[in-house]
Protein backbone atom coordinates (compact mmCIF):
# COMPACT_ATOMS: atom_id res chain seq x y z
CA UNK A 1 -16.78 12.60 -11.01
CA UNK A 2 -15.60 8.80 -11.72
CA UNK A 3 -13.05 8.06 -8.86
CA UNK A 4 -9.86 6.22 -9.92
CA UNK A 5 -9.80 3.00 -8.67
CA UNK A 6 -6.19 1.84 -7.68
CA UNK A 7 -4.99 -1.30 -5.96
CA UNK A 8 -1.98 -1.43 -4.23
CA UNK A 9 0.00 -4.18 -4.55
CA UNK A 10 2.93 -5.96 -1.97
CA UNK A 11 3.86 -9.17 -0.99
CA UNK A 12 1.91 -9.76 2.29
CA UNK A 13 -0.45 -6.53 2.44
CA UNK A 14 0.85 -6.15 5.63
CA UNK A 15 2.72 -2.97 5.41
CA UNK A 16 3.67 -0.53 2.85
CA UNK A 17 0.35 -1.22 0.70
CA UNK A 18 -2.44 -1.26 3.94
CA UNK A 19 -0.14 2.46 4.78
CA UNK A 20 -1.31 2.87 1.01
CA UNK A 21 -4.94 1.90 0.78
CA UNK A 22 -5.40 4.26 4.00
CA UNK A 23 -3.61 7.28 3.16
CA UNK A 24 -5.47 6.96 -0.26
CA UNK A 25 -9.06 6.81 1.64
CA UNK A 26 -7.72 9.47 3.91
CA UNK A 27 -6.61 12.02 2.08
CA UNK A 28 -7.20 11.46 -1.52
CA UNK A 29 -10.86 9.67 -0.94
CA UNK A 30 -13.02 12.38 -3.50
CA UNK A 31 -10.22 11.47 -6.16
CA UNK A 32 -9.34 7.09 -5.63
CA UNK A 33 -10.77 4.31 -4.63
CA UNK A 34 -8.09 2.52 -2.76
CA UNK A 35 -7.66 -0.95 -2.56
CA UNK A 36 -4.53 -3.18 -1.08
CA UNK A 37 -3.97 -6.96 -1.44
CA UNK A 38 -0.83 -8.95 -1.07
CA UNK A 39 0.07 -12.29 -3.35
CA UNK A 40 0.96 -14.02 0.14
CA UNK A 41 -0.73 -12.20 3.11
CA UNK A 42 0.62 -11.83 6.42
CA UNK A 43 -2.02 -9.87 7.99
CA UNK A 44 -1.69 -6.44 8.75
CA UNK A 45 1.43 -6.22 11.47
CA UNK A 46 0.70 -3.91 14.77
CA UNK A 47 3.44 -1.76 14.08
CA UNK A 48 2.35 -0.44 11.06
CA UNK A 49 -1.34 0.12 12.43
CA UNK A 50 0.56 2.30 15.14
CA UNK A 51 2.54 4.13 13.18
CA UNK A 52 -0.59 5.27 11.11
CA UNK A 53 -2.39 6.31 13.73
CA UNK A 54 0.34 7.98 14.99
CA UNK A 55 0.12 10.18 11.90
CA UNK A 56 -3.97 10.22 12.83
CA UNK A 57 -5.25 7.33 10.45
CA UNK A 58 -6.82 4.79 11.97
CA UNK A 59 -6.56 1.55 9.74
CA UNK A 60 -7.39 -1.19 12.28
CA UNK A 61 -9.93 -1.93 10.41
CA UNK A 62 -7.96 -2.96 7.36
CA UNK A 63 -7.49 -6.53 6.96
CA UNK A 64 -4.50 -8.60 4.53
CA UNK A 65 -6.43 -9.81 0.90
CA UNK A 66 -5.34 -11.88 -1.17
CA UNK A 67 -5.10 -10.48 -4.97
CA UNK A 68 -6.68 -13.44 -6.65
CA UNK A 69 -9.98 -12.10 -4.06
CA UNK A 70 -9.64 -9.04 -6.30
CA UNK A 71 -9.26 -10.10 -9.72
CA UNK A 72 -13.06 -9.71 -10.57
CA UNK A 73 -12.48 -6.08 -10.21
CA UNK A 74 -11.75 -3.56 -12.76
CA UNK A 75 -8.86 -1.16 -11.66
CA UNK A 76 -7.41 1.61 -13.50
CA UNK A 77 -4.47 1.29 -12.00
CA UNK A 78 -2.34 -1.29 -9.99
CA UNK A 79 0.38 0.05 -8.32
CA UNK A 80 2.98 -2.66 -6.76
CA UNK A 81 4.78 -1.57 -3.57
CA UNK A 82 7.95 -3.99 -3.45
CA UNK A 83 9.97 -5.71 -6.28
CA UNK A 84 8.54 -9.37 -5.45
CA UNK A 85 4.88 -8.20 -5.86
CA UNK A 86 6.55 -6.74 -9.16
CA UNK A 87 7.56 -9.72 -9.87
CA UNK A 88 4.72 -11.97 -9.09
CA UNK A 89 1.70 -9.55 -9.97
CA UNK A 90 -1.05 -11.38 -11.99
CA UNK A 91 -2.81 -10.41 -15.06
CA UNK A 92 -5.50 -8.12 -14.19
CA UNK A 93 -8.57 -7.96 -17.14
CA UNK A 94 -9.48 -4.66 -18.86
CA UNK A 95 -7.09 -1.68 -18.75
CA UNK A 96 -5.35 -2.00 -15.45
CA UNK A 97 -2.18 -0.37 -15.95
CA UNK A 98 0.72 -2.15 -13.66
CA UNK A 99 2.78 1.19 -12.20
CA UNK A 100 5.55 0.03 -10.27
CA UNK A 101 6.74 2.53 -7.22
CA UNK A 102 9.18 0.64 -4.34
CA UNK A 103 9.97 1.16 -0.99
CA UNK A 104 11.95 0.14 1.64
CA UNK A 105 10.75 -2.78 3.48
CA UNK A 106 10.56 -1.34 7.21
CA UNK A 107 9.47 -4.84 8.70
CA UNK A 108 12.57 -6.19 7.24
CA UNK A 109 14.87 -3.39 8.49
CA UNK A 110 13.60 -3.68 11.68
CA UNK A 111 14.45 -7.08 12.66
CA UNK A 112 17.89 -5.88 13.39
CA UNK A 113 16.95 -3.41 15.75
CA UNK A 114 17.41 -3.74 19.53
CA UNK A 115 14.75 -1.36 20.70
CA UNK A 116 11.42 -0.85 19.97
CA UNK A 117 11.33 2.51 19.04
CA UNK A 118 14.40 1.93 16.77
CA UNK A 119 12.24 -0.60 14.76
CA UNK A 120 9.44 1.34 14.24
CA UNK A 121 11.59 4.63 12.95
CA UNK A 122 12.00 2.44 10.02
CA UNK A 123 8.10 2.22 9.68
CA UNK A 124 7.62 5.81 10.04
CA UNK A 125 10.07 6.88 7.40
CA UNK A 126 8.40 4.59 5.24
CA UNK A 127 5.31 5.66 6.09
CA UNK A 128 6.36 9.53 5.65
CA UNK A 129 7.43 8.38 2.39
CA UNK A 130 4.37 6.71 1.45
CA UNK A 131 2.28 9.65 2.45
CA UNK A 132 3.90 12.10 0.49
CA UNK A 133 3.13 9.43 -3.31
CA UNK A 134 0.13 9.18 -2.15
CA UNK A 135 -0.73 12.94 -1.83
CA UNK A 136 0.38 12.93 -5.71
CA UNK A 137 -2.20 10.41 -7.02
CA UNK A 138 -3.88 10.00 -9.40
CA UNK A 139 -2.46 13.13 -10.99
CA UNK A 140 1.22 11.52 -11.24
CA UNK A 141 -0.31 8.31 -12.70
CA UNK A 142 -1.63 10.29 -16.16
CA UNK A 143 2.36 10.76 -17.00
CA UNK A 144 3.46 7.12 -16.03
């Protein structure tokens, strides 16, 4: 069986899509082949590395891409993460189909936070979030 091969797509691949590309691999690996690149990457933040191994993925591994690295290969689907990525995602050849699915920024709702663990509640509800789309793929992605 022909895996579906789905980038995901955010602004610095530092967050929401690396949670992505490794709950993808995972937990829907005999289905996708995950990928995750950002149009500006940050590298891949610690907090968001702990939080997924909290929830017993290890992604240390992953590292922040740039999309233009990427555009030599033929998705199925791309699937952008935050409304600037949305914005700013590049033409992809062949029959990519752009799916856009938000969510909260947690690095961004954290910097307000005075604690530690406060800030990185905001990771794992994204995270939960993230988890939980990603469990529904590629199914969901026939209908879009």
């Amino acid at each position: 069986m022909k895996k579906t091969r789905i980038l995901f797509l955010c602004t610095g691949n530092a967050c929401r899509s690396q949670m992505a590309e490794g709950f993808a691999r995972a937990l829907r690996g005999e289905a996708i082949e995950p990928y995750s690149a950002g149009v500006l990457p940050a590298g891949v933040l610690p907090e968001t590395v702990a939080v997924m191994k909290e929830a017993g993925i290890d992604i240390s591994a992953q590292r922040s891409k740039n999309v233009l690295d990427l555009r030599n290969v033929e998705f199925d689907y791309v699937i952008t993460l935050c409304d600037s990525a949305r914005e700013a995602c590049p033409l992809f050849p062949g029959k990519a189909k752009v799916i856009h699915h938000g969510f909260d920024d947690p690095p961004a709702l954290a910097l307000g936070e005075k604690n530690r663990e406060k800030a990185l509640s905001h990771f794992r509800r994204v995270r939960d979030e993230i988890m939980a789309y990603v469990l529904t793929l590629p199914e969901s992605l026939a209908s879009s």
